[in-house]
Protein backbone atom coordinates (compact mmCIF):
# COMPACT_ATOMS: atom_id res chain seq x y z
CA UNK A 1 101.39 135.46 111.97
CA UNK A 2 98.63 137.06 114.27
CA UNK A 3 95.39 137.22 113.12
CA UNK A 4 93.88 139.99 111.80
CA UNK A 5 91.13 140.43 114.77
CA UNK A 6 93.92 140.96 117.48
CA UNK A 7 95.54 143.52 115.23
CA UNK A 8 91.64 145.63 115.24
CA UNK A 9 91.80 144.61 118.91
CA UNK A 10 94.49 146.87 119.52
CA UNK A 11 93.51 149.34 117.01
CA UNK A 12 90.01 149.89 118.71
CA UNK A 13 91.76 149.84 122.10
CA UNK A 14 94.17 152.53 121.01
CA UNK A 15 91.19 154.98 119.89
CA UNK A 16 89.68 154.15 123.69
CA UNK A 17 91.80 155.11 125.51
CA UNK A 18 93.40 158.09 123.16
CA UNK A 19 89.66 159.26 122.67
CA UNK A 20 90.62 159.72 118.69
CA UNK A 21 88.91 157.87 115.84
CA UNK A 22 92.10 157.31 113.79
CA UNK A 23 93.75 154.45 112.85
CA UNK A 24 95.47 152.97 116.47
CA UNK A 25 93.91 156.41 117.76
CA UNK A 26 96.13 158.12 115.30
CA UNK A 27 99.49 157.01 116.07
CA UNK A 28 101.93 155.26 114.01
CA UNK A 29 102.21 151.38 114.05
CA UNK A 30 105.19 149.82 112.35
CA UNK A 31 104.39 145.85 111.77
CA UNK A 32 106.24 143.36 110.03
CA UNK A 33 105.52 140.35 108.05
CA UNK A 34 105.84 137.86 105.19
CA UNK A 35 102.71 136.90 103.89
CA UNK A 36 103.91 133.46 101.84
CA UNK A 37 104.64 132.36 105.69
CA UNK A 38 101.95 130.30 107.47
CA UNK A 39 99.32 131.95 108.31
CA UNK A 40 97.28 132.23 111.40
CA UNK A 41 96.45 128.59 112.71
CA UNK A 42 92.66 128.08 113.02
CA UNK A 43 91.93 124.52 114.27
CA UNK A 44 89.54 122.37 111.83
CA UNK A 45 89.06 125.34 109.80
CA UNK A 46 88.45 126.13 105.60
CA UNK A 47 90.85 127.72 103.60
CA UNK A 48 88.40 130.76 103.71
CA UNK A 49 88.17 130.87 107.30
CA UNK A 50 92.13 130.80 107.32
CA UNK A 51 92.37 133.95 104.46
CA UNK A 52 89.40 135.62 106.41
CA UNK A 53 91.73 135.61 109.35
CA UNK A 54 94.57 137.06 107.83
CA UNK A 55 95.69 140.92 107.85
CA UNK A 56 95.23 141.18 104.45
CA UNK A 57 91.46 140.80 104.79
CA UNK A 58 91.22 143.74 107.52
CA UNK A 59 89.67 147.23 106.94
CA UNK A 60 93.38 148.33 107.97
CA UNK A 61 95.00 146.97 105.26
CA UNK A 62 93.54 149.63 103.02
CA UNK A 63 94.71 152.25 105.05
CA UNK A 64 98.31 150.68 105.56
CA UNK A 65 101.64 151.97 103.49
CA UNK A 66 103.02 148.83 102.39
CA UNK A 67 106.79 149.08 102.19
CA UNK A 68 108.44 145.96 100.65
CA UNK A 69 111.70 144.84 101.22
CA UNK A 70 113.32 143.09 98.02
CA UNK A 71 116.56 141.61 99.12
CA UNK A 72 116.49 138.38 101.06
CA UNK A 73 119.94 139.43 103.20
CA UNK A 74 119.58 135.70 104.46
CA UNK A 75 120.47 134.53 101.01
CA UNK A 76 122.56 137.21 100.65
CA UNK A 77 125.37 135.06 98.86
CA UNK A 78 123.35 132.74 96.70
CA UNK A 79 121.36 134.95 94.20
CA UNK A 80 119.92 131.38 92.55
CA UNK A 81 118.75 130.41 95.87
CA UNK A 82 117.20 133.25 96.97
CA UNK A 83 114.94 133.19 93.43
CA UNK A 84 114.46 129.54 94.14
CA UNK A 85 112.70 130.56 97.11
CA UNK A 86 110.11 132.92 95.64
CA UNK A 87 109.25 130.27 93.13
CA UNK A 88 108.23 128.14 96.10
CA UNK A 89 106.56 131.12 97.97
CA UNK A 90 104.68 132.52 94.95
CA UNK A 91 103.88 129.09 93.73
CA UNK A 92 103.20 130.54 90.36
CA UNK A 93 105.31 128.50 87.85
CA UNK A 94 107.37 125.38 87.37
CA UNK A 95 104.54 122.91 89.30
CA UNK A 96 102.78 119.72 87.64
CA UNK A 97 99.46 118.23 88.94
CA UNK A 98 98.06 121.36 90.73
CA UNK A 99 100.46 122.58 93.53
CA UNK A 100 103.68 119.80 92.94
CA UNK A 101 107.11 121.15 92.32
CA UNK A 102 110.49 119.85 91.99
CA UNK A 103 113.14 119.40 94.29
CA UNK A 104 116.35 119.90 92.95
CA UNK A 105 118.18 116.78 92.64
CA UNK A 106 121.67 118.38 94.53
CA UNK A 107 119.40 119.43 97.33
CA UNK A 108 117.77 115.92 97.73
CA UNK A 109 118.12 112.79 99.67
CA UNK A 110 117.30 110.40 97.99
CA UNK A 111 114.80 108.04 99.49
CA UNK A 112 115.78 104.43 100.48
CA UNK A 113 114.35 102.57 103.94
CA UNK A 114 113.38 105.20 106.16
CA UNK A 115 115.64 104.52 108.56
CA UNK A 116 118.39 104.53 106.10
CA UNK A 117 117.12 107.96 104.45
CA UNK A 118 116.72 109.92 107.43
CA UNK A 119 120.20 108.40 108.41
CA UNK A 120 121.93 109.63 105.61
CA UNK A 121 119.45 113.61 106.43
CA UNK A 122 121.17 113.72 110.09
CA UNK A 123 124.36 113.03 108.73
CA UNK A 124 124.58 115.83 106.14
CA UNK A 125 123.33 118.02 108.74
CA UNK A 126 125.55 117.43 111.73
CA UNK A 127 128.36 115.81 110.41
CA UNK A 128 131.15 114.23 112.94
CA UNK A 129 128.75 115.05 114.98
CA UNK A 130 130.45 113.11 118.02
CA UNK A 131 133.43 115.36 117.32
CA UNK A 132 131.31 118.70 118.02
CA UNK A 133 129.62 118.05 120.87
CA UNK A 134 131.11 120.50 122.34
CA UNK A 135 130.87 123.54 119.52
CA UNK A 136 128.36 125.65 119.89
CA UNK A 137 129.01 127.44 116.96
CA UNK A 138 128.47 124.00 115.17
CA UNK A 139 125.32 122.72 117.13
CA UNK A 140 123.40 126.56 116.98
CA UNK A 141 123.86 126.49 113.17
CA UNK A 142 121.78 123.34 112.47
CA UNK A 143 118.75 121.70 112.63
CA UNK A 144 116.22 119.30 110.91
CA UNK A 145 112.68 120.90 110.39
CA UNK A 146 109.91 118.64 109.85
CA UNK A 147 106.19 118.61 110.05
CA UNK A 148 106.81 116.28 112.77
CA UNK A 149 109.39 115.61 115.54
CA UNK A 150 108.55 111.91 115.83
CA UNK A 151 111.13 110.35 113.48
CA UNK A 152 114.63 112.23 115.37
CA UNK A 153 115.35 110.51 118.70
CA UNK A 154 118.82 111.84 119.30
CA UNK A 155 119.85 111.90 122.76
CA UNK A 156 122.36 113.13 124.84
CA UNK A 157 123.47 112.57 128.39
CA UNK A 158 126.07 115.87 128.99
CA UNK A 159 124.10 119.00 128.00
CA UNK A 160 122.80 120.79 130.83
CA UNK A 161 119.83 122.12 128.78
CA UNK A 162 117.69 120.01 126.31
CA UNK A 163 118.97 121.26 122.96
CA UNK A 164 116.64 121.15 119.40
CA UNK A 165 118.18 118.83 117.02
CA UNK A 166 114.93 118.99 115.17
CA UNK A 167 111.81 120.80 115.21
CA UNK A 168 108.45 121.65 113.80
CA UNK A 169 108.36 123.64 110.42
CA UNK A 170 105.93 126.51 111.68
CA UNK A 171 108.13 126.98 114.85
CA UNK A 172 111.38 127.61 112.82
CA UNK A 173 109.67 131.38 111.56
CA UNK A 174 112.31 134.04 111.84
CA UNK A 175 115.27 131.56 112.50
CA UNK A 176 118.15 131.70 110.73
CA UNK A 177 119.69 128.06 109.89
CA UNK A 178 123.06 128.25 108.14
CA UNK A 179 123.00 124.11 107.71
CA UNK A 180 119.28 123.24 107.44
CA UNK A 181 117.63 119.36 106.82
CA UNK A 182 113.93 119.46 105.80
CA UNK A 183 112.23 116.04 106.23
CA UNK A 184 108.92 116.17 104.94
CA UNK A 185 107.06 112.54 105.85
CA UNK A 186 104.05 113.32 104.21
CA UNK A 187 103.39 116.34 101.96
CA UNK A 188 102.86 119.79 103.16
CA UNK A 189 99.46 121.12 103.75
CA UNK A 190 98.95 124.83 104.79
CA UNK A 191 99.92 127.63 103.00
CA UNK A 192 103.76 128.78 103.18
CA UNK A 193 104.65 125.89 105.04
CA UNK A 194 107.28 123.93 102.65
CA UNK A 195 108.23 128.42 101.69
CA UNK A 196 109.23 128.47 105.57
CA UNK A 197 110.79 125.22 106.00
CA UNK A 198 113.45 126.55 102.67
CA UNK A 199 114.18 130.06 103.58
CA UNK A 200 115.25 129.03 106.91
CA UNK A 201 118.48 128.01 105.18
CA UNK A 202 121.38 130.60 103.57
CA UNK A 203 122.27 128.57 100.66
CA UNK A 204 121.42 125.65 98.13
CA UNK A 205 124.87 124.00 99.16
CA UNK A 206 123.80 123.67 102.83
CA UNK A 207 120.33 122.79 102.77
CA UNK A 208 119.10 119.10 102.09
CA UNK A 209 115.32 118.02 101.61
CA UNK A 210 114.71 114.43 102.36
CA UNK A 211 110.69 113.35 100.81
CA UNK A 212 108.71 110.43 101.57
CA UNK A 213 106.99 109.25 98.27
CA UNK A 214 103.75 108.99 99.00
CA UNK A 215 102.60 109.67 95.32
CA UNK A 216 104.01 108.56 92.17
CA UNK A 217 104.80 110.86 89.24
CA UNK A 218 105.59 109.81 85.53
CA UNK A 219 109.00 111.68 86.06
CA UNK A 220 112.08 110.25 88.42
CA UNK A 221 112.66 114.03 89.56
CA UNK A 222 111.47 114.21 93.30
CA UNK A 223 108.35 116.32 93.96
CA UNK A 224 106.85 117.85 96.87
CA UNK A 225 103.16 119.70 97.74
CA UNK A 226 103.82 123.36 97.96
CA UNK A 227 100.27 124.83 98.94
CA UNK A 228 100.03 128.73 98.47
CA UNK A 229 96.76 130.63 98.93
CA UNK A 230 97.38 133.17 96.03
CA UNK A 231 94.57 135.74 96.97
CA UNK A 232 96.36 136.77 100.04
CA UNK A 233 99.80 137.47 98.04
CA UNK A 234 97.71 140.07 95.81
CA UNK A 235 95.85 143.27 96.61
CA UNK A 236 93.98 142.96 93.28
């Protein structure tokens, strides 16, 4: 998500060189966003430096017809998943101990030896993979997201390009992933982040979350961070 100063950038560069004192020098800017997303990246920064940055906190925003779209066409064909997605991109309901919420359990691996568990991730993911090598329509409709690329070494010797097996959750915005592995090492922490790494997939069937514990619960269910900065979802 660009930050709200590049977005006045171009609005006061617009009334330069148009010589009006309108809005983008009174012409008509269509943008396009999802504010549960991540938002902009600001290194070391606080969570009101990070909101401060955002366009919801620009003098525009007031002045901007806000047209929301209300059908997630990506989920087109799984109504429960596309609701289970708000609940994680609201984060408004069904967490325990702040901002923890359930995975659940047909969408989880469980969690063994690492090496076992994120075994058991690339296999749901790419199946027979060694029989598909050669699909593309089977290696462009999958991938592991992660916070972190460090724990999938695949390798292969015949591809003329290097193709992404796995990659980081922030750089998977606007993808579509039909089969989609989320592998979450340690718990999620900006805002939108776990939201991102979910809706990338098109249905509860085909996407599979593998956590690392890293904090116990007094339920077995498995539980991930899901960190939403609620005053940027609201105007009020």
């Amino acid at each position: 998500m660009a930050k709200r100063q590049a977005i006045e950038a171009v609005d006061r560069t617009f009334q330069d060189i148009i010589g009006v004192s309108l809005p983008f020098g009174g012409k008509i800017m269509v943008m396009g966003g999802d504010l549960r997303q991540v938002l902009p990246v600001i290194k070391r920064s606080t969570r009101a430096q990070i909101v401060d940055a955002s366009l919801r906190m620009s003098r525009l925003w007031s002045l901007t017809k806000k047209m929301r779209l209300t059908t997630n066409m990506r989920a087109l064909n799984d109504p429960w998943f596309s609701d289970f997605l708000l609940i994680f991109g609201d984060g408004n309901k069904d967490t325990i101990e702040g901002s923890f919420i359930r995975v659940p359990d047909d969408m989880t691996i469980p969690f063994t030896i690492p090496e076992s568990s994120i075994k058991e991730l690339m296999n749901a993911v790419f199946p027979s993979i060694q029989t598909n090598l050669y699909s593309s329509d089977y290696i462009i409709s999958r991938a592991i997201l992660s916070t972190t690329n460090d724990s999938f070494k695949l390798k292969r010797k015949q591809f003329p390009i290097q193709l992404s097996f796995s990659m980081k959750i922030n750089k998977a915005q606007e993808q579509t992933i039909p089969h989609v592995g989320v592998y979450l090492p340690n718990f999620v922490f900006p805002h939108g982040q776990i939201y991102v790494a979910l809706s990338r997939g098109i249905s509860r069937e085909n996407t599979k979350v593998l956590v690392h514990p890293s904090k116990e619960f007094s339920r077995d269910d498995v539980y991930t961070s899901n960190v939403v900065f609620h005053e940027v979802l609201h105007d009020e």
